[in-house]
PDB file of N, CA and C in Angstrom:
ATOM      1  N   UNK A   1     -18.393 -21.383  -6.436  1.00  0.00           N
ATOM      2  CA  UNK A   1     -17.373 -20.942  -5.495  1.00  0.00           C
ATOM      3  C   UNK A   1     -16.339 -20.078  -6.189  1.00  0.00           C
ATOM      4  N   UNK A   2     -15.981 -20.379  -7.419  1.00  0.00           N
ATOM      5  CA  UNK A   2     -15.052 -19.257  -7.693  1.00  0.00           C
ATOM      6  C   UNK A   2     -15.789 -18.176  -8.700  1.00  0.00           C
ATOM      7  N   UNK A   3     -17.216 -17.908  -8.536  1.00  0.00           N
ATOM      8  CA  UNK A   3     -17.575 -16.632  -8.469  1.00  0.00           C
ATOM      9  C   UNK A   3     -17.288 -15.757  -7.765  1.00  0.00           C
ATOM     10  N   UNK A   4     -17.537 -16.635  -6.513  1.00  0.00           N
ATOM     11  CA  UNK A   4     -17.734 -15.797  -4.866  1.00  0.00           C
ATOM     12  C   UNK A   4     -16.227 -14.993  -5.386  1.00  0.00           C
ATOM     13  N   UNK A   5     -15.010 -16.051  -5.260  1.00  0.00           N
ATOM     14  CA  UNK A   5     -13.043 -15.875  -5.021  1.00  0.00           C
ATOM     15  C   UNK A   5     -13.091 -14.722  -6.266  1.00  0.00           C
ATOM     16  N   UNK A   6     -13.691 -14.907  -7.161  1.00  0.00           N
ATOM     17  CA  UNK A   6     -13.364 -13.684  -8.331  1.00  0.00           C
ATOM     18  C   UNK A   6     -13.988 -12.862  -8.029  1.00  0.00           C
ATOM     19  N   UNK A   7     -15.141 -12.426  -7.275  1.00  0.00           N
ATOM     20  CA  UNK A   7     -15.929 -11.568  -6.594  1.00  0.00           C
ATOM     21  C   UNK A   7     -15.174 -10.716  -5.783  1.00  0.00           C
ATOM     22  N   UNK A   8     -14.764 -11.335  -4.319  1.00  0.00           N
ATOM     23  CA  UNK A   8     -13.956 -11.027  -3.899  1.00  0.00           C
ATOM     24  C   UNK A   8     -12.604 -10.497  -4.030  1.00  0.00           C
ATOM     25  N   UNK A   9     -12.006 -11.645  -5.205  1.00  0.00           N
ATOM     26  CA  UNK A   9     -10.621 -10.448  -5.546  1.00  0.00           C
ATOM     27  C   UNK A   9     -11.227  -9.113  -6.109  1.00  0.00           C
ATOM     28  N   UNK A  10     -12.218  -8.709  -6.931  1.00  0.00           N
ATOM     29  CA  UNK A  10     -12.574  -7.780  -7.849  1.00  0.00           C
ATOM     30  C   UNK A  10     -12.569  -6.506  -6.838  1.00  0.00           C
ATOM     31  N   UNK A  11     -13.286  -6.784  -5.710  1.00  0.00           N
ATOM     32  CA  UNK A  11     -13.657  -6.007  -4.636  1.00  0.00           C
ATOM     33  C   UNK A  11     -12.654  -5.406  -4.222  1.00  0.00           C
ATOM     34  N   UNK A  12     -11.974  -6.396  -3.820  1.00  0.00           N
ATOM     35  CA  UNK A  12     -10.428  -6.350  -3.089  1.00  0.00           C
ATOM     36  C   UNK A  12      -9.364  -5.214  -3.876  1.00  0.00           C
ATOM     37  N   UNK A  13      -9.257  -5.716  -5.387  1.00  0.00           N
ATOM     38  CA  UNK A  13      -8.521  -4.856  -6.037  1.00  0.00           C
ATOM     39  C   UNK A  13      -9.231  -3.224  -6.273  1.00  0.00           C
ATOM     40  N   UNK A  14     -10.353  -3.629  -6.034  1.00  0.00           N
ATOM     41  CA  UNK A  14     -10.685  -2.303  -6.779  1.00  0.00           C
ATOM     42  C   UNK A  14     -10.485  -0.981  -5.309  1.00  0.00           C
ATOM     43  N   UNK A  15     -10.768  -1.622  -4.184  1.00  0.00           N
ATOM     44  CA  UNK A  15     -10.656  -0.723  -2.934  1.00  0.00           C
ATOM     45  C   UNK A  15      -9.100  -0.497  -2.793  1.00  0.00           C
ATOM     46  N   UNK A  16      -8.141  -1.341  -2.991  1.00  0.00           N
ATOM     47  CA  UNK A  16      -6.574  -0.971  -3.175  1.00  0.00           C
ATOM     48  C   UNK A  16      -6.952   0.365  -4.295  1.00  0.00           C
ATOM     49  N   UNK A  17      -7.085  -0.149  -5.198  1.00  0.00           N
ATOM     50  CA  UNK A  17      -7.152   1.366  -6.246  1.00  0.00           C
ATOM     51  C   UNK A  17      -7.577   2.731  -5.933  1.00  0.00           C
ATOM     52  N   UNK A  18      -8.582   2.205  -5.018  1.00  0.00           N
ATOM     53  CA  UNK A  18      -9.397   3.505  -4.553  1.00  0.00           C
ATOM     54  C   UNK A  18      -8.269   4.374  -4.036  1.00  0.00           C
ATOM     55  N   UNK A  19      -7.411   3.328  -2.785  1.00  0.00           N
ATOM     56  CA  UNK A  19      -6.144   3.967  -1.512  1.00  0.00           C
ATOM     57  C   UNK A  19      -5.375   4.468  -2.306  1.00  0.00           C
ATOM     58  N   UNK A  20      -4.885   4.065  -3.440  1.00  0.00           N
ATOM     59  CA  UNK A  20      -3.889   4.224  -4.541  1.00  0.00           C
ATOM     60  C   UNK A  20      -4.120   5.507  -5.107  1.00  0.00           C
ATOM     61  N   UNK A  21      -5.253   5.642  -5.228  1.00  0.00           N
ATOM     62  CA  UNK A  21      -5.963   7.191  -5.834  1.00  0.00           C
ATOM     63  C   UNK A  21      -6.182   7.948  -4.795  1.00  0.00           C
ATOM     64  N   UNK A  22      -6.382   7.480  -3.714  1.00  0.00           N
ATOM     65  CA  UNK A  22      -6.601   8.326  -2.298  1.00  0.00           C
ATOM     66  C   UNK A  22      -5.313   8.966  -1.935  1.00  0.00           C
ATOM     67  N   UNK A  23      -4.153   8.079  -2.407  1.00  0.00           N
ATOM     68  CA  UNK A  23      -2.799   8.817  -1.825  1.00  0.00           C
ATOM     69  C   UNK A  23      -2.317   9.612  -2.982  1.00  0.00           C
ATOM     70  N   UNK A  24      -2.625   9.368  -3.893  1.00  0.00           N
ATOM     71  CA  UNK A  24      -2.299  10.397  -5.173  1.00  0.00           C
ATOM     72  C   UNK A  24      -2.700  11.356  -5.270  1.00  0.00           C
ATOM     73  N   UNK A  25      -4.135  11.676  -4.705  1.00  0.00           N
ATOM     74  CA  UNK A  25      -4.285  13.006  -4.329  1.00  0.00           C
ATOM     75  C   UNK A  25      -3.858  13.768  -3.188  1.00  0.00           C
ATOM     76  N   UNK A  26      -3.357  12.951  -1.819  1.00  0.00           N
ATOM     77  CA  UNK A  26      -2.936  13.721  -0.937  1.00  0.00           C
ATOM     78  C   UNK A  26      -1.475  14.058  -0.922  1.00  0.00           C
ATOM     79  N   UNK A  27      -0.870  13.395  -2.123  1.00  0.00           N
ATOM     80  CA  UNK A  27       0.008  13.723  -2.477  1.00  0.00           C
ATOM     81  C   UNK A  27       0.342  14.922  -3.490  1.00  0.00           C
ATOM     82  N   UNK A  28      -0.636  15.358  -3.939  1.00  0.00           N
ATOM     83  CA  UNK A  28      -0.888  16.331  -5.263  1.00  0.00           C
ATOM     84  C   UNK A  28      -1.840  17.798  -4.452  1.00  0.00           C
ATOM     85  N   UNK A  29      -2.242  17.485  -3.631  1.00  0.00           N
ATOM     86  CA  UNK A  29      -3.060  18.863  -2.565  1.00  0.00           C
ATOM     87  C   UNK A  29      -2.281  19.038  -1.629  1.00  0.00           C
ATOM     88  N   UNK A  30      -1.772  18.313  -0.831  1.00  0.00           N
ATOM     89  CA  UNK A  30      -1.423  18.560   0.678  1.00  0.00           C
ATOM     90  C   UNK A  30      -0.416  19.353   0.482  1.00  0.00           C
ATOM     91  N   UNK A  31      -0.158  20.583   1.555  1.00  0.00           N
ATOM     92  CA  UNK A  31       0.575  22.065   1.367  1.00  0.00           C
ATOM     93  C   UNK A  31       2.066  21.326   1.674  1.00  0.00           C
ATOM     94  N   UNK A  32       2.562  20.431   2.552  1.00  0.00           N
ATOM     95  CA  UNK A  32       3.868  20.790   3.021  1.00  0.00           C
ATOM     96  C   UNK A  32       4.247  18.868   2.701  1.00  0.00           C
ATOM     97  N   UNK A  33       5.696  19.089   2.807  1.00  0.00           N
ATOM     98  CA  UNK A  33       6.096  17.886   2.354  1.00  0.00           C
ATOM     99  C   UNK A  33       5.627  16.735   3.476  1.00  0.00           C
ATOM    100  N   UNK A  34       5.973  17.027   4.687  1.00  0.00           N
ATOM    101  CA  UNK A  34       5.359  15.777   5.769  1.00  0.00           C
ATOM    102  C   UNK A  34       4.043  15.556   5.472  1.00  0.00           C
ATOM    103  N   UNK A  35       2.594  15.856   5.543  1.00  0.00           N
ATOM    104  CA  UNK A  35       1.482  15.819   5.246  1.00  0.00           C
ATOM    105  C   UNK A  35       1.476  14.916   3.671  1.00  0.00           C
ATOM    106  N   UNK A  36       1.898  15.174   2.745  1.00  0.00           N
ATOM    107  CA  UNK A  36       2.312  14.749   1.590  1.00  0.00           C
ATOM    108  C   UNK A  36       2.668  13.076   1.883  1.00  0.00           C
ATOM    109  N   UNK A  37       3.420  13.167   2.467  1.00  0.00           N
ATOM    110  CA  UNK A  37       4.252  11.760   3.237  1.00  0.00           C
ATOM    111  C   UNK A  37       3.196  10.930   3.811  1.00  0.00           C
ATOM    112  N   UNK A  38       2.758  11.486   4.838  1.00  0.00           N
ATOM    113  CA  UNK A  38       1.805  10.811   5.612  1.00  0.00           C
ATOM    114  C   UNK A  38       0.717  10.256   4.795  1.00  0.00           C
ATOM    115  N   UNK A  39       0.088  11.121   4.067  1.00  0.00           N
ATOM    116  CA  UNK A  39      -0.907  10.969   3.014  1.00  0.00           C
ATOM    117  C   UNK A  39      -0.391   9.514   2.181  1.00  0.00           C
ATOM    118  N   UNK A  40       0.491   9.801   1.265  1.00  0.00           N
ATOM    119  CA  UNK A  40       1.030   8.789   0.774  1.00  0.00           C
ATOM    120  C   UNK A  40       1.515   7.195   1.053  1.00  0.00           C
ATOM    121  N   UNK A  41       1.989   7.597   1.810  1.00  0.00           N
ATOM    122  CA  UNK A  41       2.254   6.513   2.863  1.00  0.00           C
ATOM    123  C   UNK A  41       1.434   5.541   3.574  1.00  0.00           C
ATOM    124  N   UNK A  42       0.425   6.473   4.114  1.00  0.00           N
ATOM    125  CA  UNK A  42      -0.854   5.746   4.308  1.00  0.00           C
ATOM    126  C   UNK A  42      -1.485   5.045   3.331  1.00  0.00           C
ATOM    127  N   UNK A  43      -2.279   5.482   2.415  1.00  0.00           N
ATOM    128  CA  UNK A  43      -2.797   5.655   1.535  1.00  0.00           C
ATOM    129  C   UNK A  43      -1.962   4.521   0.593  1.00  0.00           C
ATOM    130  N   UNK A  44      -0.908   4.266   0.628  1.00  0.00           N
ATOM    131  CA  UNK A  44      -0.599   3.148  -0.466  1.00  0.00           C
ATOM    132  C   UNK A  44       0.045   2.066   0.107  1.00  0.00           C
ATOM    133  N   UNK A  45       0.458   1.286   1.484  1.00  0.00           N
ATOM    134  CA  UNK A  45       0.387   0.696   2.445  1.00  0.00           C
ATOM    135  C   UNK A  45      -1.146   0.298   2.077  1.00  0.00           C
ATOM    136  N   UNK A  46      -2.127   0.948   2.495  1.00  0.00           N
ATOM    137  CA  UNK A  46      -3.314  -0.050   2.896  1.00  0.00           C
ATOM    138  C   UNK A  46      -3.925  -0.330   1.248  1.00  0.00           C
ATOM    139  N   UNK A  47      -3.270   0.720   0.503  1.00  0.00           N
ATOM    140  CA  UNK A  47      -3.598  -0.219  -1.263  1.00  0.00           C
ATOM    141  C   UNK A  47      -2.990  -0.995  -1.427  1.00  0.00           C
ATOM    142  N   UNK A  48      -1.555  -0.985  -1.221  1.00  0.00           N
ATOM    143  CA  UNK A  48      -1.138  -2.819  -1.919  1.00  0.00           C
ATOM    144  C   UNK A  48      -1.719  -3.911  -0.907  1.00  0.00           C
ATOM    145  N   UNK A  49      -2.000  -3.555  -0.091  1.00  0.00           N
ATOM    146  CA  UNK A  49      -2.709  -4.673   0.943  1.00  0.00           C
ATOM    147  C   UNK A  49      -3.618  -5.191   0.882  1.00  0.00           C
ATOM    148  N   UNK A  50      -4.702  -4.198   0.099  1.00  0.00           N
ATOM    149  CA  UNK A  50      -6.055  -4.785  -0.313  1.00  0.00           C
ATOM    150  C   UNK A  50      -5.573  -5.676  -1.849  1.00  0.00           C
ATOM    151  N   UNK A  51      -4.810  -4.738  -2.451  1.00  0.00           N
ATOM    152  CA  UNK A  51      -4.678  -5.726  -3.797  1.00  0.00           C
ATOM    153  C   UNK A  51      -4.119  -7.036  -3.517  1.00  0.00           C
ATOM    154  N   UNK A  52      -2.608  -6.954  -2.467  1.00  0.00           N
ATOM    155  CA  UNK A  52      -2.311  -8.206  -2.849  1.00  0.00           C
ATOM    156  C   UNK A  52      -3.673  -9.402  -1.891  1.00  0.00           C
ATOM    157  N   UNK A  53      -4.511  -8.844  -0.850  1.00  0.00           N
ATOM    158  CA  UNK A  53      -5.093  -9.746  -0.534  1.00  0.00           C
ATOM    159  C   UNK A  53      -6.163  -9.796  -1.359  1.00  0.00           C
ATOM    160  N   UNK A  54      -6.418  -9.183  -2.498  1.00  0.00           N
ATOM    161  CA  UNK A  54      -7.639  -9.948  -3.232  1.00  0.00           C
ATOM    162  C   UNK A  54      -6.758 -10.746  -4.082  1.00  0.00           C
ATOM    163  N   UNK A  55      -5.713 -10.580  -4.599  1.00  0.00           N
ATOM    164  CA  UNK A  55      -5.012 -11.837  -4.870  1.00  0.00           C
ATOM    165  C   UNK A  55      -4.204 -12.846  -4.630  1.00  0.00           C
ATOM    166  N   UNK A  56      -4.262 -12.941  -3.197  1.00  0.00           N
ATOM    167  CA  UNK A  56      -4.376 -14.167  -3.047  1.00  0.00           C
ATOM    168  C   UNK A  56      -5.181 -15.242  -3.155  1.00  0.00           C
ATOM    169  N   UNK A  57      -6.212 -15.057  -3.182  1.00  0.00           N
ATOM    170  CA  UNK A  57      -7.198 -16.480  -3.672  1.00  0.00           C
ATOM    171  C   UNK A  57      -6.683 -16.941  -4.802  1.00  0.00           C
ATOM    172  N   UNK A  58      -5.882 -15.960  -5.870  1.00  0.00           N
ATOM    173  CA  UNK A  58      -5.744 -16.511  -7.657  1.00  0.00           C
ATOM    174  C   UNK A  58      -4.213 -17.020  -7.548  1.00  0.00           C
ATOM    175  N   UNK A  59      -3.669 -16.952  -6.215  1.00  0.00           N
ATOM    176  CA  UNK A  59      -2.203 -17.175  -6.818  1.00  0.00           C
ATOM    177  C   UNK A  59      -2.501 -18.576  -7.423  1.00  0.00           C
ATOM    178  N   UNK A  60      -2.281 -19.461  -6.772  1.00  0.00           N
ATOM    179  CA  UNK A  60      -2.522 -21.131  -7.023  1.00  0.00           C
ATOM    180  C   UNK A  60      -1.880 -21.817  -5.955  1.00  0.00           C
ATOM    181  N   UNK A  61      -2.203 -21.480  -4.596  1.00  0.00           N
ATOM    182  CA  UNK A  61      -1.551 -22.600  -3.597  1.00  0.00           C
ATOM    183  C   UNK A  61      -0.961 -21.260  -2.659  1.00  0.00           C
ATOM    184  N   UNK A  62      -0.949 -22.133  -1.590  1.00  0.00           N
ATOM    185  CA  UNK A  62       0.103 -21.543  -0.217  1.00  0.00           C
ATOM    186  C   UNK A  62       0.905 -21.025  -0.340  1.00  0.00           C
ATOM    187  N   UNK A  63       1.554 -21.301  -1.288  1.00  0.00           N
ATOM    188  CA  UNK A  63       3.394 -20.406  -1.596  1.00  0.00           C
ATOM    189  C   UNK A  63       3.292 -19.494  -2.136  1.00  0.00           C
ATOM    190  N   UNK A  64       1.890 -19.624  -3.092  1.00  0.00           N
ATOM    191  CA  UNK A  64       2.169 -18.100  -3.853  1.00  0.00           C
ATOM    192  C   UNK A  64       1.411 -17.176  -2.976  1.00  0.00           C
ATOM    193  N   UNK A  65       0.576 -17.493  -2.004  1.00  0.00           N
ATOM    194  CA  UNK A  65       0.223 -16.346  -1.354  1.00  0.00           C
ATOM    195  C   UNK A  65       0.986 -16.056  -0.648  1.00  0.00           C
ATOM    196  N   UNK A  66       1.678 -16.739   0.281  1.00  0.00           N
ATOM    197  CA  UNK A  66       2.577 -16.676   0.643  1.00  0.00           C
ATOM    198  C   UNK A  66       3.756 -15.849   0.414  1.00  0.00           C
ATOM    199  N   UNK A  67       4.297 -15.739  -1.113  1.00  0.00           N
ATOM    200  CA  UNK A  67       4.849 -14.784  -1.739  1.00  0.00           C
ATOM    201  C   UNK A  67       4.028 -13.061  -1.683  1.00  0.00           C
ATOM    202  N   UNK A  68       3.129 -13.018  -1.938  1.00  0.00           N
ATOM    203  CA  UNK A  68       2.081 -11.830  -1.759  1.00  0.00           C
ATOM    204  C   UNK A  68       2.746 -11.681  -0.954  1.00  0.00           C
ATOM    205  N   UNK A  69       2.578 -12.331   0.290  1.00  0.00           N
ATOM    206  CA  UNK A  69       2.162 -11.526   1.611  1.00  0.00           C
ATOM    207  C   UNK A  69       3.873 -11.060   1.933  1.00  0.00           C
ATOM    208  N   UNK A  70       4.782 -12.100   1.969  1.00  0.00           N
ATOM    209  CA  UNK A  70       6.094 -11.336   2.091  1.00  0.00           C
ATOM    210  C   UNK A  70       6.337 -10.176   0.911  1.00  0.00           C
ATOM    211  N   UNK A  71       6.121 -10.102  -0.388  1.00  0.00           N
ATOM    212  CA  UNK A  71       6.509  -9.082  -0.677  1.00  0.00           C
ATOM    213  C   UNK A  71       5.268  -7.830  -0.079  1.00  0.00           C
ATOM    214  N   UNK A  72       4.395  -7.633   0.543  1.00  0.00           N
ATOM    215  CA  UNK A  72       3.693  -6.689   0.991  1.00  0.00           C
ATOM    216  C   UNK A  72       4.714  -6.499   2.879  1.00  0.00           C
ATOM    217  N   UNK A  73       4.902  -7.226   3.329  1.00  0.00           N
ATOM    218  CA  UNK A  73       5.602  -6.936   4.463  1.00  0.00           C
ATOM    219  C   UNK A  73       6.957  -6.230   4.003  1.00  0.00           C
ATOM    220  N   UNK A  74       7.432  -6.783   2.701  1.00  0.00           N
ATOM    221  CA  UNK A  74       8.723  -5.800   2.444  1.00  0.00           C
ATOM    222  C   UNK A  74       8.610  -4.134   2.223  1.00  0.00           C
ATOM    223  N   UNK A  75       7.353  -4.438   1.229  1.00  0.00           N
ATOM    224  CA  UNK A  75       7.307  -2.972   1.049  1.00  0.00           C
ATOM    225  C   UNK A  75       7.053  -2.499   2.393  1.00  0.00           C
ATOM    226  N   UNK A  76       5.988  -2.747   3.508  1.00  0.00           N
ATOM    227  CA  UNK A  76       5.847  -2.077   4.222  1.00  0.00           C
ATOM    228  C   UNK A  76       7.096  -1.365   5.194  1.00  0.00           C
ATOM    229  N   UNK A  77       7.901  -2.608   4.837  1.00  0.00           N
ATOM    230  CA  UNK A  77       9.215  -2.253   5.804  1.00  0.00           C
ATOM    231  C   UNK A  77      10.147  -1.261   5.234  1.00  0.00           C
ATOM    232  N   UNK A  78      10.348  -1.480   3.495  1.00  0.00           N
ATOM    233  CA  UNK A  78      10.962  -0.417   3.094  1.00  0.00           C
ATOM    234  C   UNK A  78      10.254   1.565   3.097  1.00  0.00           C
ATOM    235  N   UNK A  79       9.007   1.361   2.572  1.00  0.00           N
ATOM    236  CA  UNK A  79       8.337   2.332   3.151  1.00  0.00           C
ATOM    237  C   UNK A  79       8.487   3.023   4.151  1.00  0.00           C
ATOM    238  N   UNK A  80       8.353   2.438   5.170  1.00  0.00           N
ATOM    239  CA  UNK A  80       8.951   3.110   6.508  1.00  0.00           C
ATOM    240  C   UNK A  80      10.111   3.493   7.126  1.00  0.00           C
ATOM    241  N   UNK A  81      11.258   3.191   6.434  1.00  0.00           N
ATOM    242  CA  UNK A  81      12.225   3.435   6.359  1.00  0.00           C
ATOM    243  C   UNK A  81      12.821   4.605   5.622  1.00  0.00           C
ATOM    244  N   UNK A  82      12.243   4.353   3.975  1.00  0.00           N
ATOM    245  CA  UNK A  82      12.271   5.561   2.937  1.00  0.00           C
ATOM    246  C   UNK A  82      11.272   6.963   3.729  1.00  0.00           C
ATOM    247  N   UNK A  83      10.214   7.000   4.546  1.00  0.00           N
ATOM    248  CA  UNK A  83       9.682   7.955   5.094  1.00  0.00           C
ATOM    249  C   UNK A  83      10.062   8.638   6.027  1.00  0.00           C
ATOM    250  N   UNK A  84      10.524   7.589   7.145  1.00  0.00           N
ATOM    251  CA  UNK A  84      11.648   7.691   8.189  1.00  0.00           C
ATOM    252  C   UNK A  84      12.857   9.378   7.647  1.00  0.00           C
ATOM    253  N   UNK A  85      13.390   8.212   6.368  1.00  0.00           N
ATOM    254  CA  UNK A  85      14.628   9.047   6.136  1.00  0.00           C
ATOM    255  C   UNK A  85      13.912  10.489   5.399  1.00  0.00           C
ATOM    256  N   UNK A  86      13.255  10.794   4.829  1.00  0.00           N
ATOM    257  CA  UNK A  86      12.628  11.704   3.730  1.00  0.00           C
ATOM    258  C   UNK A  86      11.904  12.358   5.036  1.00  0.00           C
ATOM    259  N   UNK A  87      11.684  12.472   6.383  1.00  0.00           N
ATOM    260  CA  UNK A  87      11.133  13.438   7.363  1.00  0.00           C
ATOM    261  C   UNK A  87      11.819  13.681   7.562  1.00  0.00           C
ATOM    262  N   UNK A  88      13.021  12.926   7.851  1.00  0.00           N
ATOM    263  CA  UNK A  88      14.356  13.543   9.040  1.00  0.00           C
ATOM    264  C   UNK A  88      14.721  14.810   7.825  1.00  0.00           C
ATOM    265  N   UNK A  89      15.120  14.114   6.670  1.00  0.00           N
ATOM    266  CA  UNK A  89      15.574  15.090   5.183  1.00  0.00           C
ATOM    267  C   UNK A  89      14.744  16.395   5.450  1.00  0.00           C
ATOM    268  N   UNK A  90      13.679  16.476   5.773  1.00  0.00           N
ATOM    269  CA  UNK A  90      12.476  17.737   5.393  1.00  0.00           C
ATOM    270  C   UNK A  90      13.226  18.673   7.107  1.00  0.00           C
ATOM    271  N   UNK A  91      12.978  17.736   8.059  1.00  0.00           N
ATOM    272  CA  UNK A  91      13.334  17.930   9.137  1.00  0.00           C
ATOM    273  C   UNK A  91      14.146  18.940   9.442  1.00  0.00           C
ATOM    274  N   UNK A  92      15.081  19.179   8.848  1.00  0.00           N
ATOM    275  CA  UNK A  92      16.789  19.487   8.466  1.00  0.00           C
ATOM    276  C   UNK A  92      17.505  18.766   9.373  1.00  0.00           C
ATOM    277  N   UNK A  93      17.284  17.363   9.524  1.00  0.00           N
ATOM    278  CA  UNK A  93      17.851  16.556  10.024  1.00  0.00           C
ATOM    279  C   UNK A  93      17.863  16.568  11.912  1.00  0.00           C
ATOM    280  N   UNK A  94      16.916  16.620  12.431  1.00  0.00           N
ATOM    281  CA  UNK A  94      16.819  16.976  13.852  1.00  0.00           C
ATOM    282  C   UNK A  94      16.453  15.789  13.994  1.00  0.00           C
ATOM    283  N   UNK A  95      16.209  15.235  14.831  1.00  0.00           N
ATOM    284  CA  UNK A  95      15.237  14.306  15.590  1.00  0.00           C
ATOM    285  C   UNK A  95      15.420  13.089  14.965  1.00  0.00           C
TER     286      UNK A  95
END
């Protein structure tokens, strides 16, 4: 059984990496700063998500996944906020 759980985290982390590298490049090609954003944004949202859920099986108990998972809801919340503000910024502040 904890082949399978180390299996699984391995998987887990390695597809976060992939998003992680997926947004690093659409961050490094994409022509204009919003696209850049979006790219990024996306792209590393659904990587810490895969990482922290392949580790949760290793924390050691309920609380520490538990911990995962709130600090992944934080980032998501700060993220969206920091993007929020960094469009309106590109924006020249409209909308």
């Amino acid at each position: 059984m904890s082949a399978l759980i180390d299996l699984f985290t391995l998987i887990a982390v390695a597809a976060g990496l992939f998003f992680f590298l997926a947004g690093t490049v659409g961050l490094l090609r994409f022509p204009d700063a919003l696209s850049r954003l979006h790219a990024l944004t996306k792209a590393d949202n659904l990587g810490l998500g895969l990482i922290l859920l392949g580790l949760m099986p290793q924390a050691g108990g309920a609380l520490g996944a538990l911990k995962l998972l709130v600090i992944w809801l934080l980032v998501l919340v700060t993220g969206a906020v920091a993007s929020q503000m960094i469009a309106r910024l590109v924006q020249g502040g409209r909308g």
